[in-house]
C-alpha atoms as a PDB file:
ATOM      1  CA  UNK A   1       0.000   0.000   0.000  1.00  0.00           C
ATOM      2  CA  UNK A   2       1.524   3.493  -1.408  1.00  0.00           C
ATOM      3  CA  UNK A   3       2.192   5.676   1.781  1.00  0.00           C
ATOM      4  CA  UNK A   4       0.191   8.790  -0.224  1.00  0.00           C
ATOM      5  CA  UNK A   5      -2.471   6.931  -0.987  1.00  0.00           C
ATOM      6  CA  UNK A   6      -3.443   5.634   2.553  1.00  0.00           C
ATOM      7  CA  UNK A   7      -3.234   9.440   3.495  1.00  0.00           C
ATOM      8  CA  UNK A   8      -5.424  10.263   0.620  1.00  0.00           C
ATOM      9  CA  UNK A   9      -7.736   7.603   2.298  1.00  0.00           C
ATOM     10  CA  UNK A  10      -7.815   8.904   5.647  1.00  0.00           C
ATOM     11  CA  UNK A  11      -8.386  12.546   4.666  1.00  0.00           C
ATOM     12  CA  UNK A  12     -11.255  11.503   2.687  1.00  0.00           C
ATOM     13  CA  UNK A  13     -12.638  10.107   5.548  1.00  0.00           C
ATOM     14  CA  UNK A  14     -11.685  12.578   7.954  1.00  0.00           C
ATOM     15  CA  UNK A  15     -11.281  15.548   6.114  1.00  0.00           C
ATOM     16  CA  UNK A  16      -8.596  18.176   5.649  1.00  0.00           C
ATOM     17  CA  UNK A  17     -10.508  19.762   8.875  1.00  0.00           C
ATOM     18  CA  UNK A  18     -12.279  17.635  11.380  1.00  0.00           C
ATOM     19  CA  UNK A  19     -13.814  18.823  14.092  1.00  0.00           C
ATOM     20  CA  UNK A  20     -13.826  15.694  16.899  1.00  0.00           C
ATOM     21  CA  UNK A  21     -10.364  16.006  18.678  1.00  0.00           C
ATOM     22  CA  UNK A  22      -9.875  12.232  17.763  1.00  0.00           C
ATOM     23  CA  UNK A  23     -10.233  12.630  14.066  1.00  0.00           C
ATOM     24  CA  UNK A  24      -7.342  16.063  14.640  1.00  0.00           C
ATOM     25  CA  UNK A  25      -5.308  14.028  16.496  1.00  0.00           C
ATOM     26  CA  UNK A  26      -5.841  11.022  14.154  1.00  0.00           C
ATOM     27  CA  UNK A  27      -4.652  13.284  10.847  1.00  0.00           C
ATOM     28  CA  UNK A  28      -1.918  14.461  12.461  1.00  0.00           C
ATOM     29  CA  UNK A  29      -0.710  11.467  13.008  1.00  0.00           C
ATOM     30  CA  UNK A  30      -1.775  10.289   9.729  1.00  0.00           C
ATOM     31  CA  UNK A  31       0.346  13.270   8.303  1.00  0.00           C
ATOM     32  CA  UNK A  32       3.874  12.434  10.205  1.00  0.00           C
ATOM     33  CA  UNK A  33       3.279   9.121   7.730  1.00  0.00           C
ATOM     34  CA  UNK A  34       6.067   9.910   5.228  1.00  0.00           C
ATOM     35  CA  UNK A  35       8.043  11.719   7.313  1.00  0.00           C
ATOM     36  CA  UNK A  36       8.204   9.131  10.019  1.00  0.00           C
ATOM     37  CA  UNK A  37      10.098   5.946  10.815  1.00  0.00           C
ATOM     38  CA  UNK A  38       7.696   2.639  11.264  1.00  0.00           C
ATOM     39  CA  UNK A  39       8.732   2.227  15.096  1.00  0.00           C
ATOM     40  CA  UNK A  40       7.636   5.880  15.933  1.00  0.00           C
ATOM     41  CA  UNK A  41       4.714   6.046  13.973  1.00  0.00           C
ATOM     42  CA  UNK A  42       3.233   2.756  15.456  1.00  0.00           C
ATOM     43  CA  UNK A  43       3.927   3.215  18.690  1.00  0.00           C
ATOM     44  CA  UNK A  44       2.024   7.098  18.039  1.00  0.00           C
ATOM     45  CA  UNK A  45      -0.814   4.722  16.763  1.00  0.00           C
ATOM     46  CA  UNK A  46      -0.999   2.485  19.014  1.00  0.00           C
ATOM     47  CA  UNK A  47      -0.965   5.036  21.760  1.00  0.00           C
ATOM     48  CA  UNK A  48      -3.984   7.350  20.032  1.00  0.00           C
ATOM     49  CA  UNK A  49      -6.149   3.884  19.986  1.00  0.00           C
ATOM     50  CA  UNK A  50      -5.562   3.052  23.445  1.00  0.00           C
ATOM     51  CA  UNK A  51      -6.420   6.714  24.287  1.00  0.00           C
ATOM     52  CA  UNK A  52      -9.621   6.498  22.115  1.00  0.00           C
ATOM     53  CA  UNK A  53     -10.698   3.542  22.482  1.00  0.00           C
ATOM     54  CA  UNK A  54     -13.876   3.628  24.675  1.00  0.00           C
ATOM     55  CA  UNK A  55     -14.971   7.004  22.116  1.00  0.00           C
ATOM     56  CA  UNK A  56     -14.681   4.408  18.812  1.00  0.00           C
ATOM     57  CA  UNK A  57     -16.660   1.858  20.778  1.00  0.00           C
ATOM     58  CA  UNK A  58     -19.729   4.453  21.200  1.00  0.00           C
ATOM     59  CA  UNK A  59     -23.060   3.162  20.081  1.00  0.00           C
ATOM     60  CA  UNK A  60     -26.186   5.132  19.455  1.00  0.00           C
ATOM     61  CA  UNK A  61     -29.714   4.116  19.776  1.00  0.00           C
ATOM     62  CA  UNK A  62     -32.153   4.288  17.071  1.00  0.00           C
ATOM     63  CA  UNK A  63     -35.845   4.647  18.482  1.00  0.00           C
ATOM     64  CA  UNK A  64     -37.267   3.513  15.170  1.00  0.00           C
ATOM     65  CA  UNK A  65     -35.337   0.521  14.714  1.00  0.00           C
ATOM     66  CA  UNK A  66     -34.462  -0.408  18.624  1.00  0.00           C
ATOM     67  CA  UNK A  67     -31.091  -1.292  17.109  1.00  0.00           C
ATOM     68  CA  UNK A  68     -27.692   0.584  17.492  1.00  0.00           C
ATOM     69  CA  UNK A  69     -24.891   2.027  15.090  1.00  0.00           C
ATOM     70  CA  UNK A  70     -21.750   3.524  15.641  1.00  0.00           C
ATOM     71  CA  UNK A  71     -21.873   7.281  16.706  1.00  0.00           C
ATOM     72  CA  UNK A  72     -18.493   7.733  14.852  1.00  0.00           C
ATOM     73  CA  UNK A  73     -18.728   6.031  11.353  1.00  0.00           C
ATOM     74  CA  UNK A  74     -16.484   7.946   9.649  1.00  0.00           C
ATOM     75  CA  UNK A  75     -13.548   7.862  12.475  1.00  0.00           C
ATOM     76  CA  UNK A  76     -14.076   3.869  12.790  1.00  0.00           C
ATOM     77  CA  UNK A  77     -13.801   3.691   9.293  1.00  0.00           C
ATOM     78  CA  UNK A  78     -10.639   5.556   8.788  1.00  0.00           C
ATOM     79  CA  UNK A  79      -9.292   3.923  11.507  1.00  0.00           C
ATOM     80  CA  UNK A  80     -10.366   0.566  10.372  1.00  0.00           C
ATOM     81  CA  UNK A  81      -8.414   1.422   7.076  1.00  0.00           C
ATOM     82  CA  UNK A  82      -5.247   1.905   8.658  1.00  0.00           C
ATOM     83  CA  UNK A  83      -5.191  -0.654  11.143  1.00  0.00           C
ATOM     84  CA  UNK A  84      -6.093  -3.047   8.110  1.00  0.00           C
ATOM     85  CA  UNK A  85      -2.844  -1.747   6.004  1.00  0.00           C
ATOM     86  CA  UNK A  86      -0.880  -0.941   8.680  1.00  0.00           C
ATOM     87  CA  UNK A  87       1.667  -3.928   7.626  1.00  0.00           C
ATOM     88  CA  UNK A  88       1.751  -3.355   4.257  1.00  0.00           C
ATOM     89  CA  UNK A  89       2.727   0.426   4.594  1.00  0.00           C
ATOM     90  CA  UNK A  90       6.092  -0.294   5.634  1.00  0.00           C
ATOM     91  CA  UNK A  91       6.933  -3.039   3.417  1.00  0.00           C
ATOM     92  CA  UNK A  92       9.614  -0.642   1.494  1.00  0.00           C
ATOM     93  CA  UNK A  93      11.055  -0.110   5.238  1.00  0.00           C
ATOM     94  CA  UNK A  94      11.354  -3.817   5.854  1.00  0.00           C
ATOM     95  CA  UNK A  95      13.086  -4.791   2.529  1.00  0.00           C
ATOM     96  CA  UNK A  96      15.414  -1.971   2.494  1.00  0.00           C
ATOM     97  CA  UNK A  97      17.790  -3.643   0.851  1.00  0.00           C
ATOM     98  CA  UNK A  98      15.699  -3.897  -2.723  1.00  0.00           C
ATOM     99  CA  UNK A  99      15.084  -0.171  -2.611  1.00  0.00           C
ATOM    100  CA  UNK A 100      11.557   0.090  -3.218  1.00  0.00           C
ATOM    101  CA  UNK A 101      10.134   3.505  -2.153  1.00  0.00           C
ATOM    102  CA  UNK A 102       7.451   4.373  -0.161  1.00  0.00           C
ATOM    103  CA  UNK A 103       5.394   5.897  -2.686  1.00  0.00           C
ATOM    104  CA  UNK A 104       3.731   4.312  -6.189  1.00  0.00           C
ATOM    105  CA  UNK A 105       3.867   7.820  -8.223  1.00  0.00           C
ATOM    106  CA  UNK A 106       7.500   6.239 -10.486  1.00  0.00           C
ATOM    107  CA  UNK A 107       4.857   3.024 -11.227  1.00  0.00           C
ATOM    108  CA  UNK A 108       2.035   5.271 -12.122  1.00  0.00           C
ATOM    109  CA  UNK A 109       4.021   7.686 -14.529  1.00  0.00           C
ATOM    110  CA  UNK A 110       4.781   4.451 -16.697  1.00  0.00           C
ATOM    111  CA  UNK A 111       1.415   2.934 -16.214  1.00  0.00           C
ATOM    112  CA  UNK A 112      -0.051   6.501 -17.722  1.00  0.00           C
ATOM    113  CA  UNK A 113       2.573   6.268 -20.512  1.00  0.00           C
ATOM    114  CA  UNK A 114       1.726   2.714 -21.244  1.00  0.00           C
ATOM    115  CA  UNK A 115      -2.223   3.362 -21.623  1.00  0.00           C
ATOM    116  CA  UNK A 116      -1.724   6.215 -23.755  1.00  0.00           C
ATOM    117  CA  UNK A 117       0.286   3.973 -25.735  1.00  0.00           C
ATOM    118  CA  UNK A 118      -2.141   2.076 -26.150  1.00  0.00           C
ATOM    119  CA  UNK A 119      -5.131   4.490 -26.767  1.00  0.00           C
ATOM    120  CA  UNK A 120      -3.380   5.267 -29.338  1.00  0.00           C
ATOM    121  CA  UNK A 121      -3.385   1.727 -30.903  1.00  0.00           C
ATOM    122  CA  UNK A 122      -6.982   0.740 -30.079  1.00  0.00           C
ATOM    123  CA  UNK A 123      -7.574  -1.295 -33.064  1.00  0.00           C
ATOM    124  CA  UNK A 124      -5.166  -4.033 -31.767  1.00  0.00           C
ATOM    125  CA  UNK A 125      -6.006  -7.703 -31.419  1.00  0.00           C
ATOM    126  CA  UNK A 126      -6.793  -8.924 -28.063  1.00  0.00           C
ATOM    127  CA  UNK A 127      -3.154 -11.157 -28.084  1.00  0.00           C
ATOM    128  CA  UNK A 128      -1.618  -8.164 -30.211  1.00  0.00           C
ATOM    129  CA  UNK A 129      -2.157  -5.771 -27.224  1.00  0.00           C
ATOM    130  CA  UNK A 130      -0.417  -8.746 -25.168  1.00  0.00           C
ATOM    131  CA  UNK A 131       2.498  -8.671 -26.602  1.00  0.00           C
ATOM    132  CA  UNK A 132       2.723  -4.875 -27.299  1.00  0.00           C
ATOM    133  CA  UNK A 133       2.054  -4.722 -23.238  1.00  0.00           C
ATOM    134  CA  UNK A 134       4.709  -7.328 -22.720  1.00  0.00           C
ATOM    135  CA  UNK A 135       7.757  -5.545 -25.189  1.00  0.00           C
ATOM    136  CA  UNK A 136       6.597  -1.966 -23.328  1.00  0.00           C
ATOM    137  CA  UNK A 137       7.655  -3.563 -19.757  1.00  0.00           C
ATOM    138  CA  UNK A 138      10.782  -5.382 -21.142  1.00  0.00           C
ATOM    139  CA  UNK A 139      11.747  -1.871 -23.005  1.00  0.00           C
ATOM    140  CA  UNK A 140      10.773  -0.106 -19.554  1.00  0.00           C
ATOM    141  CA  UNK A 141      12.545  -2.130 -16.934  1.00  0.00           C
ATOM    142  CA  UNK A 142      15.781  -3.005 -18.601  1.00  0.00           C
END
């Protein structure tokens, strides 16, 4: 999971301005992301979900229905999304050694290149466009 796009993800959810003091203290955690080593940023989790724990867990009653819902969708769900990819945010940290960064944006540049490559050859054959995909990534990663 690309770094930028799990802040993307978590701004979306709790946007650029929230107004619970979880959901600020969430996104500025959230922001130290790529400026942060993985022991120090986990441990900054970890701490803000201990600290907010009992305030995710709040349930609200609705008299219609009799049944209850999460007061705090939005927060759960943002942090929901980063406990899920929490492991595979730092797996350019753990495998050093190969050099892969902690962003996608060099694998999107030639992904962009190769589809307007190939808008511009539409009228290929299904196993034509194979093999014009195939020579682009040899040509590309040499």
């Amino acid at each position: 999971m690309c770094q930028y796009h799990q802040l993307r993800i978590m701004q979306r959810y709790l946007t650029r301005n929230p107004e619970l003091p979880a959901s600020i203290e969430l996104l500025s955690i959230v922001n130290m992301l790529t400026k942060t080593d993985k022991g120090s940023f986990v441990g900054c989790f970890e701490s803000w979900c201990e600290q907010w724990d009992a305030f995710l867990k709040e349930r609200v009653l609705d008299r219609r229905t009799g049944k209850t819902y999460y007061a705090h969708k939005r927060l759960r769900s943002a942090y929901l999304s980063l406990k899920r990819n929490m492991p595979y945010l730092w797996t350019w940290y753990d495998h050093s050694e190969i050099g892969i960064p902690n962003t996608n944006n060099a694998l999107e540049g030639i992904f962009t290149d190769l589809k307007t490559k190939l808008r511009n050859h539409a009228g290929l054959s299904k196993e034509r466009r194979k093999r014009f995909i195939d020579e682009y990534l040899r040509a590309t990663f040499k």
